[in-house]
Protein backbone atom coordinates (compact mmCIF):
# COMPACT_ATOMS: atom_id res chain seq x y z
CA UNK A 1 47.39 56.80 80.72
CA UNK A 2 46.79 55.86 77.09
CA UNK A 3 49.91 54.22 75.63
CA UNK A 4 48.70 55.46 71.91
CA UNK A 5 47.58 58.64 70.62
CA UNK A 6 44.99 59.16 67.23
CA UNK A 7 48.61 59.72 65.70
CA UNK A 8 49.55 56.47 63.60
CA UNK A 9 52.58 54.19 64.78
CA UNK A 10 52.87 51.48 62.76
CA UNK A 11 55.80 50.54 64.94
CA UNK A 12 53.30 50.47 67.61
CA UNK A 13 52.17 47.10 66.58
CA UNK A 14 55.47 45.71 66.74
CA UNK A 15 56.09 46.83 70.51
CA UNK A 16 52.79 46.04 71.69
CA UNK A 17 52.75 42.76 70.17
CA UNK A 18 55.80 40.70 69.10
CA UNK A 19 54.11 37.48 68.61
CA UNK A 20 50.95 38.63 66.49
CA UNK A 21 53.82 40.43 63.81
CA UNK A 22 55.56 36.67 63.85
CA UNK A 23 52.16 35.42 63.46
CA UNK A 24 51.31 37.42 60.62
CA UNK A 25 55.36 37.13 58.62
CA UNK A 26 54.80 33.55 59.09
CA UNK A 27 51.48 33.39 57.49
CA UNK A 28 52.15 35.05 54.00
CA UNK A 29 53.91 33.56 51.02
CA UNK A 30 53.42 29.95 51.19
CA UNK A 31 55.31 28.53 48.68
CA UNK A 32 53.64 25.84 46.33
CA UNK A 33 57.08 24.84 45.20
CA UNK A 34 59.85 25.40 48.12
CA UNK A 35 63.12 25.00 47.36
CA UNK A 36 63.42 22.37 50.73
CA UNK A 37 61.88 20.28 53.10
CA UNK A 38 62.80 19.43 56.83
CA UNK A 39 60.67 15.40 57.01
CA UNK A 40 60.44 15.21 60.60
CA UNK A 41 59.58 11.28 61.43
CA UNK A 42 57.89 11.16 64.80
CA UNK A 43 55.80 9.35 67.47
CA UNK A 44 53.39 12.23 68.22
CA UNK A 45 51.52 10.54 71.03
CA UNK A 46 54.88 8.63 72.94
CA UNK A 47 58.27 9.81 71.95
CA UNK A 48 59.41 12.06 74.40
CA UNK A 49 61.99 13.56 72.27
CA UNK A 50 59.59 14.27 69.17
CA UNK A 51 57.11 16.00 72.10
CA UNK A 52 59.84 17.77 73.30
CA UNK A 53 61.29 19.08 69.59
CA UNK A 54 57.62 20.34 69.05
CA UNK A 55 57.77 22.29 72.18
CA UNK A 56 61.26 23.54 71.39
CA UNK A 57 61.57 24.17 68.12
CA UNK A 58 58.70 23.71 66.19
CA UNK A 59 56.49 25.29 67.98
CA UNK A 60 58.83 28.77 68.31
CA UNK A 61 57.14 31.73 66.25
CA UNK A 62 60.66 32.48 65.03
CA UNK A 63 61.62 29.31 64.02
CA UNK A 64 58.75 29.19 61.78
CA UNK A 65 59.49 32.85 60.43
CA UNK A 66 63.06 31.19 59.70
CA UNK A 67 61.74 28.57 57.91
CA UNK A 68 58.85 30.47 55.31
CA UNK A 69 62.57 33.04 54.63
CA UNK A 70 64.62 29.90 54.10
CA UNK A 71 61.84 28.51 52.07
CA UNK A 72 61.57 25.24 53.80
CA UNK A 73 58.26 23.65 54.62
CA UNK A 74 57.64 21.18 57.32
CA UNK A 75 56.21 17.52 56.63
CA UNK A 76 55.77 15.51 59.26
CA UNK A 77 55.54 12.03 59.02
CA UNK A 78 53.81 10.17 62.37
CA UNK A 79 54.14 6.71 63.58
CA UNK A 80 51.89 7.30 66.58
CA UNK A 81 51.10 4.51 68.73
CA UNK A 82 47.74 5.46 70.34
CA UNK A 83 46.39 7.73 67.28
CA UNK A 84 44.30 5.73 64.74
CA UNK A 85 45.61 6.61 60.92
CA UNK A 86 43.77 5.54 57.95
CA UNK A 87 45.30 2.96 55.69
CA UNK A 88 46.53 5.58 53.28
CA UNK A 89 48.40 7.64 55.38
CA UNK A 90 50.05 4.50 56.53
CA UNK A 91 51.17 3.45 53.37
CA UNK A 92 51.92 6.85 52.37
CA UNK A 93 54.37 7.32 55.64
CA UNK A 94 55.84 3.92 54.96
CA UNK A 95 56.97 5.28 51.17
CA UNK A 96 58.30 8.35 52.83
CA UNK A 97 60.15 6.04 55.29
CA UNK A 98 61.76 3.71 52.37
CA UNK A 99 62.41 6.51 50.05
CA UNK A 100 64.51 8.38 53.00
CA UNK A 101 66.08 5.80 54.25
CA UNK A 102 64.53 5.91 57.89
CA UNK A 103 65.90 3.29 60.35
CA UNK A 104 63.37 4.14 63.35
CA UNK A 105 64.84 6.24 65.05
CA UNK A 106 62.69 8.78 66.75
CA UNK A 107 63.05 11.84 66.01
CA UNK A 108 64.68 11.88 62.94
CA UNK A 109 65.12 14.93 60.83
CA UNK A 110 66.06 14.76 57.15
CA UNK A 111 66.40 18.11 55.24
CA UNK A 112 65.44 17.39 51.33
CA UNK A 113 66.62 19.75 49.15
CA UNK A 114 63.87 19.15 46.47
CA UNK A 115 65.86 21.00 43.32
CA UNK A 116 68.84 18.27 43.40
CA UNK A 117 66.80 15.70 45.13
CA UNK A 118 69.68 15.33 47.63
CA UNK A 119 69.04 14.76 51.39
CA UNK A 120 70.56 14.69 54.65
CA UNK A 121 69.99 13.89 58.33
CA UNK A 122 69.75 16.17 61.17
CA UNK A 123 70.24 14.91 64.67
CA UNK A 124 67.90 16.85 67.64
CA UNK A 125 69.90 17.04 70.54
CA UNK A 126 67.62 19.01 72.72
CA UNK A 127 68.59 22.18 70.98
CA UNK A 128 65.91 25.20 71.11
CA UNK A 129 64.85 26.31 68.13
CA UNK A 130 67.28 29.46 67.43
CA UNK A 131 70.00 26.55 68.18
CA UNK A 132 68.45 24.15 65.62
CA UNK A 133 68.23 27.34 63.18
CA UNK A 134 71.46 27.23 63.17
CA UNK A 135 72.24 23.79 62.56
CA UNK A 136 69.60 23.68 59.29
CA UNK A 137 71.50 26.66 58.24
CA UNK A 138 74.72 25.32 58.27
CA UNK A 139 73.36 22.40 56.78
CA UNK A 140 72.01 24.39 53.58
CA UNK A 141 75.42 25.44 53.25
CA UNK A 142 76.58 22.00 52.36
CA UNK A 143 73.94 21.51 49.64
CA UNK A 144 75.56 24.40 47.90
């Protein structure tokens, strides 16, 4: 049985393979200049609740399609414990830190919103990532 014919189905695509069309949204348009940024501080290689918002919520295609249509980009800052950095990353992660107020907490989410240069936190509480959608969306509501 031969699920396609030599007709065309774009839709085809979309049945056959979910992920690859997520893939794909997620890769166009990156903006040089987005209108926010979620700074995620983290310890990559030893916080178990910065492993487990990758898993979650990062790491869900259609939290990242959310993101590119929101036009938020991700910058992670890392204060790993095993993981060598170089000496500019350090200092550059420590500026970060300062400028946003971090208190070492791990995770800790800030969303920037980079036209007013206004932030706020966002607290992971084990949501998934269509749950933490949510939350940054509400959240862009009060920068408005």
């Amino acid at each position: 049985m031969t699920l396609l014919s030599n007709k065309s189905y774009p839709f085809a695509l979309v049945v056959l393979v979910p992920s690859l069309l997520v893939l794909l949204l997620s890769s166009f348009s990156k903006n040089p200049n987005p209108s926010y940024k979620l700074v995620v501080f983290e310890g990559s290689d030893w916080c178990a609740n910065c492993i487990r918002f990758e898993e979650n919520v990062l790491s869900d295609p259609l939290f990242k399609v959310f993101l590119e249509k929101e036009d938020i980009q991700v910058e992670r800052i890392d204060f790993p414990q095993r993981k060598k950095q170089d000496k500019a990353t350090k200092t550059y992660n420590a500026q970060v830190a300062d400028q946003l107020g971090f208190q070492g907490i791990f995770p800790t989410l800030v969303l920037v919103d980079l036209q007013n240069n206004t932030h706020q936190e966002i607290h992971y509480k084990n949501q998934n990532g269509a749950e933490f959608k949510v939350l940054i969306r509400s959240q862009l509501t009060n920068f408005n």
